[in-house]
Protein backbone atom coordinates (compact mmCIF):
# COMPACT_ATOMS: atom_id res chain seq x y z
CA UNK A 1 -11.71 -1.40 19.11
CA UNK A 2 -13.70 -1.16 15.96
CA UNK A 3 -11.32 0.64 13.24
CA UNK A 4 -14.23 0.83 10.77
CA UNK A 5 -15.57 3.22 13.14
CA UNK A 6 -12.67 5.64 12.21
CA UNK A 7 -13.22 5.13 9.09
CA UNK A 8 -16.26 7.31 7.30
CA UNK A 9 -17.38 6.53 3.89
CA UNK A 10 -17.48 10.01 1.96
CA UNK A 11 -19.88 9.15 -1.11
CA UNK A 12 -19.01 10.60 -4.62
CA UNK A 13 -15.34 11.78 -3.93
CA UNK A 14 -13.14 12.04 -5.55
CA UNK A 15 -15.55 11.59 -8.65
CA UNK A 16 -19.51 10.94 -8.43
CA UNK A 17 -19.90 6.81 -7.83
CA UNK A 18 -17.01 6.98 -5.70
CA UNK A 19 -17.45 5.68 -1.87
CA UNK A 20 -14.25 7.07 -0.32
CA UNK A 21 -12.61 5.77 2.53
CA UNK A 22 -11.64 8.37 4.68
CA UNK A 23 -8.88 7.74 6.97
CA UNK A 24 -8.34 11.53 8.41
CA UNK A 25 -10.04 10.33 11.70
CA UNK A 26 -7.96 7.05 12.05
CA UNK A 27 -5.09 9.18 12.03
CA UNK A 28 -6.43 11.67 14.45
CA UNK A 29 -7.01 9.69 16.58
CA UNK A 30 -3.95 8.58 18.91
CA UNK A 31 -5.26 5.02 20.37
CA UNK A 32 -7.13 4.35 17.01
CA UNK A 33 -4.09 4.83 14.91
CA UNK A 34 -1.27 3.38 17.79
CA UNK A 35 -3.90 -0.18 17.47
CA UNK A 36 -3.78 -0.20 13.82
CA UNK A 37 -0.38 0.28 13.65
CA UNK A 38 0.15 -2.60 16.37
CA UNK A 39 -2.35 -5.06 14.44
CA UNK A 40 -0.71 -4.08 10.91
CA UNK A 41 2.84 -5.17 12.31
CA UNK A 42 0.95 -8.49 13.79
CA UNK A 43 0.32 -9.05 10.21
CA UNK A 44 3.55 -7.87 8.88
CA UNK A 45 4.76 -11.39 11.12
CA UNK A 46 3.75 -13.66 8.20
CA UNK A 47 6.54 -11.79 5.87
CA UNK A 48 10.10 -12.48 5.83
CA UNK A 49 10.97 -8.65 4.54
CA UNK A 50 13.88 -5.88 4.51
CA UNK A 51 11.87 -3.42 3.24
CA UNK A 52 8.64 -1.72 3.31
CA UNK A 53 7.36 -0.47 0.51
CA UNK A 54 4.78 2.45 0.79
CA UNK A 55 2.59 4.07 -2.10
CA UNK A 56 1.99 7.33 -2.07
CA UNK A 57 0.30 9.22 -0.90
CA UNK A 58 -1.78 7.40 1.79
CA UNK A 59 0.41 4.16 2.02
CA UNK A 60 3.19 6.44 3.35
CA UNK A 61 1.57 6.95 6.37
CA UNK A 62 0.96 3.37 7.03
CA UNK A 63 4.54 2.51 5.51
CA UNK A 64 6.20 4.52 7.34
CA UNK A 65 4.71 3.45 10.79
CA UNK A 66 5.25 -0.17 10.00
CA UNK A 67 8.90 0.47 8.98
CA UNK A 68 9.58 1.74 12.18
CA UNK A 69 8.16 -0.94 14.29
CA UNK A 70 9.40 -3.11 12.78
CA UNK A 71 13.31 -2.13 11.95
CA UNK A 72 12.95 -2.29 8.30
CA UNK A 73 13.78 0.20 5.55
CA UNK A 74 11.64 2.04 3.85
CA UNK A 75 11.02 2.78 0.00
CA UNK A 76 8.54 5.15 -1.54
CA UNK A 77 7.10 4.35 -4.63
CA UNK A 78 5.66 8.16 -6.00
CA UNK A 79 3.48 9.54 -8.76
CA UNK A 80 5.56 11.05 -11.41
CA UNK A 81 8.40 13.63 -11.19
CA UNK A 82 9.07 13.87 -7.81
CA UNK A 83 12.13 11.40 -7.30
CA UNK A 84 15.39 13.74 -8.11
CA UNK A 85 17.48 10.69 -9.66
CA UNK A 86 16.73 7.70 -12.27
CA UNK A 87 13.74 6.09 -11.80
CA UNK A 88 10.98 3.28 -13.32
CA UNK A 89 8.06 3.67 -14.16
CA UNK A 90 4.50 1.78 -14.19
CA UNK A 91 1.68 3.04 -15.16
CA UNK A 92 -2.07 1.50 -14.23
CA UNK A 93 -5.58 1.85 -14.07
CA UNK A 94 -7.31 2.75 -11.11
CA UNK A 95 -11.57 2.46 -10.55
CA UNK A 96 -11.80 6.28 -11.55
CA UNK A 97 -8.90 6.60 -14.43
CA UNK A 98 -5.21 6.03 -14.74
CA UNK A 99 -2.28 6.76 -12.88
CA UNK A 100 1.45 6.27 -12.56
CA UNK A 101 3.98 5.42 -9.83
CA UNK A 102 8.01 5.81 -9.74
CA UNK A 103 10.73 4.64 -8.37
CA UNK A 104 14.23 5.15 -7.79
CA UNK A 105 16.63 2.76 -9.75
CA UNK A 106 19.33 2.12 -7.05
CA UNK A 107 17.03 2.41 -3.91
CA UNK A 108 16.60 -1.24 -3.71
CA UNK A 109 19.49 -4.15 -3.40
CA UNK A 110 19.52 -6.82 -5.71
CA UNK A 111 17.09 -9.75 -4.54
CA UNK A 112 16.04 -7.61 -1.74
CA UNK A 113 12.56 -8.70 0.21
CA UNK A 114 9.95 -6.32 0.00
CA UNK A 115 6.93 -5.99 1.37
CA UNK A 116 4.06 -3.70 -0.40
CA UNK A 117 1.91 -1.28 1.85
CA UNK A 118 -0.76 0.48 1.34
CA UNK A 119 -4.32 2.02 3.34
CA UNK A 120 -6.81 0.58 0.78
CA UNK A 121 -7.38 -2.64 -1.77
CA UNK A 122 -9.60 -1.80 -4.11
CA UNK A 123 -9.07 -2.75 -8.18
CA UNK A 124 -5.11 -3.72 -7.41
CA UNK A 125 -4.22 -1.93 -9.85
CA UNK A 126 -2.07 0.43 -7.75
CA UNK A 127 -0.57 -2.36 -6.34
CA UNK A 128 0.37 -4.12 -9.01
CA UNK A 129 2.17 -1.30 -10.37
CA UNK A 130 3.69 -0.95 -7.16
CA UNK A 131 5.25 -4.95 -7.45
CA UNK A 132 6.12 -4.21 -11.49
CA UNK A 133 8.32 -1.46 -9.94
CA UNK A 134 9.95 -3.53 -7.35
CA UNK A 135 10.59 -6.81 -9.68
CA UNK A 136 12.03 -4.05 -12.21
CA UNK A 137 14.09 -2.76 -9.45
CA UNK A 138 15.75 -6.42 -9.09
CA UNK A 139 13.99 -6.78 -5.97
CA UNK A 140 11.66 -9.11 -4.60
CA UNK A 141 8.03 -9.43 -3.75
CA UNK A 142 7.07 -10.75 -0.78
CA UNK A 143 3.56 -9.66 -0.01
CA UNK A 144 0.99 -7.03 0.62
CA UNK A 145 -0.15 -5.42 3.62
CA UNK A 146 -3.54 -2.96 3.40
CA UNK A 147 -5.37 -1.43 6.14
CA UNK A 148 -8.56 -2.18 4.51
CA UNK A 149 -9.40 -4.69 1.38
CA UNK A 150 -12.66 -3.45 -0.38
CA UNK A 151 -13.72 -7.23 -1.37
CA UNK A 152 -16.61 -6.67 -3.77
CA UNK A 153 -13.89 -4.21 -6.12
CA UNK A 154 -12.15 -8.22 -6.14
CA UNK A 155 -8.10 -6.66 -6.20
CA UNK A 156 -7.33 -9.67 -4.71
CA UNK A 157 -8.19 -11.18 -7.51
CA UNK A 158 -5.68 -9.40 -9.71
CA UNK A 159 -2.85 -10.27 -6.96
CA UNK A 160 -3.55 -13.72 -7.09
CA UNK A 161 -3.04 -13.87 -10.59
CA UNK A 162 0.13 -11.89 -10.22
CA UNK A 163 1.43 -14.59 -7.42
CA UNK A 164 1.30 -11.32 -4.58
CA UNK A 165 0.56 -12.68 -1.38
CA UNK A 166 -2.39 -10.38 0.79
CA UNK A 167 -2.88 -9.49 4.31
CA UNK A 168 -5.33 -6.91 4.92
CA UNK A 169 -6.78 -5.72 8.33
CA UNK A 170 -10.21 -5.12 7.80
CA UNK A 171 -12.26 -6.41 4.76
CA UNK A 172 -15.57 -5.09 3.88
């Protein structure tokens, strides 16, 4: 099975230059979304991880799949004000503007393994942010898992330098 063929490119959203990913078919479709899943947690092998950690809003979908097969807990890392108790904060820049992501402050254990998860690698900013907020947290990094690395946007590149281990499905 070809995911990429679940996976339309919607030009100029959500600003004009943009080539969105779209993963509304993936998802609607059972047997497409069931093999993802199953090759995402073949990936999620190379970790040694208590926790998955899922960005929202798309990485939640992902997250929370993988969580689930695989027994782990899992964490939500959210834009801001939507987390009723203490959180961090990390803000970052993303290929279209800036953004910011939250956590809660006593959602992770102390030198806790976590592993980040998200649909798309583009810029890494987002997931930097996302592994700020863990190592804030007094939690630990393990890796990153994305559905689909967008290799000429070179994110990778910006997790390498931050020591963040990548997986990702599909690369184009």
């Amino acid at each position: 099975m070809n995911i990429l063929d679940y996976l339309p490119t919607v030009p100029d959203f959500p600003k004009p230059g943009i080539m969105f990913k779209d993963i509304s078919p993936l998802l609607a479709d059972h047997r497409a979304f069931t093999y993802a899943i199953d090759q995402l947690y073949d990936l999620s092998n190379f970790y040694d991880f208590d926790y998955v950690l899922g960005i929202e809003s798309r990485g939640f979908i992902f997250a929370t799949a993988l969580a689930q097969a695989s027994k782990k807990g899992l964490v939500l890392a959210r834009k801001p004000n939507k987390l009723p108790r203490k959180v961090y904060s990390e803000s970052y820049g993303l290929e279209y503007g800036t953004d910011s992501l939250q956590i809660q402050q006593d959602i992770l254990p102390n030198d806790s393994k976590v592993l980040l998860m998200d649909d798309v690698l583009a810029t890494g900013g987002t997931l930097v942010a996302a592994a700020n907020l863990v190592r804030k947290a007094g939690a630990n990094v393990v890796g990153t898992l994305v559905l689909l690395e967008i290799t000429e946007l070179m994110g990778n590149n910006k997790l390498a330098k931050e020591n963040i281990p990548l997986k990702s499905l599909i690369q184009i």
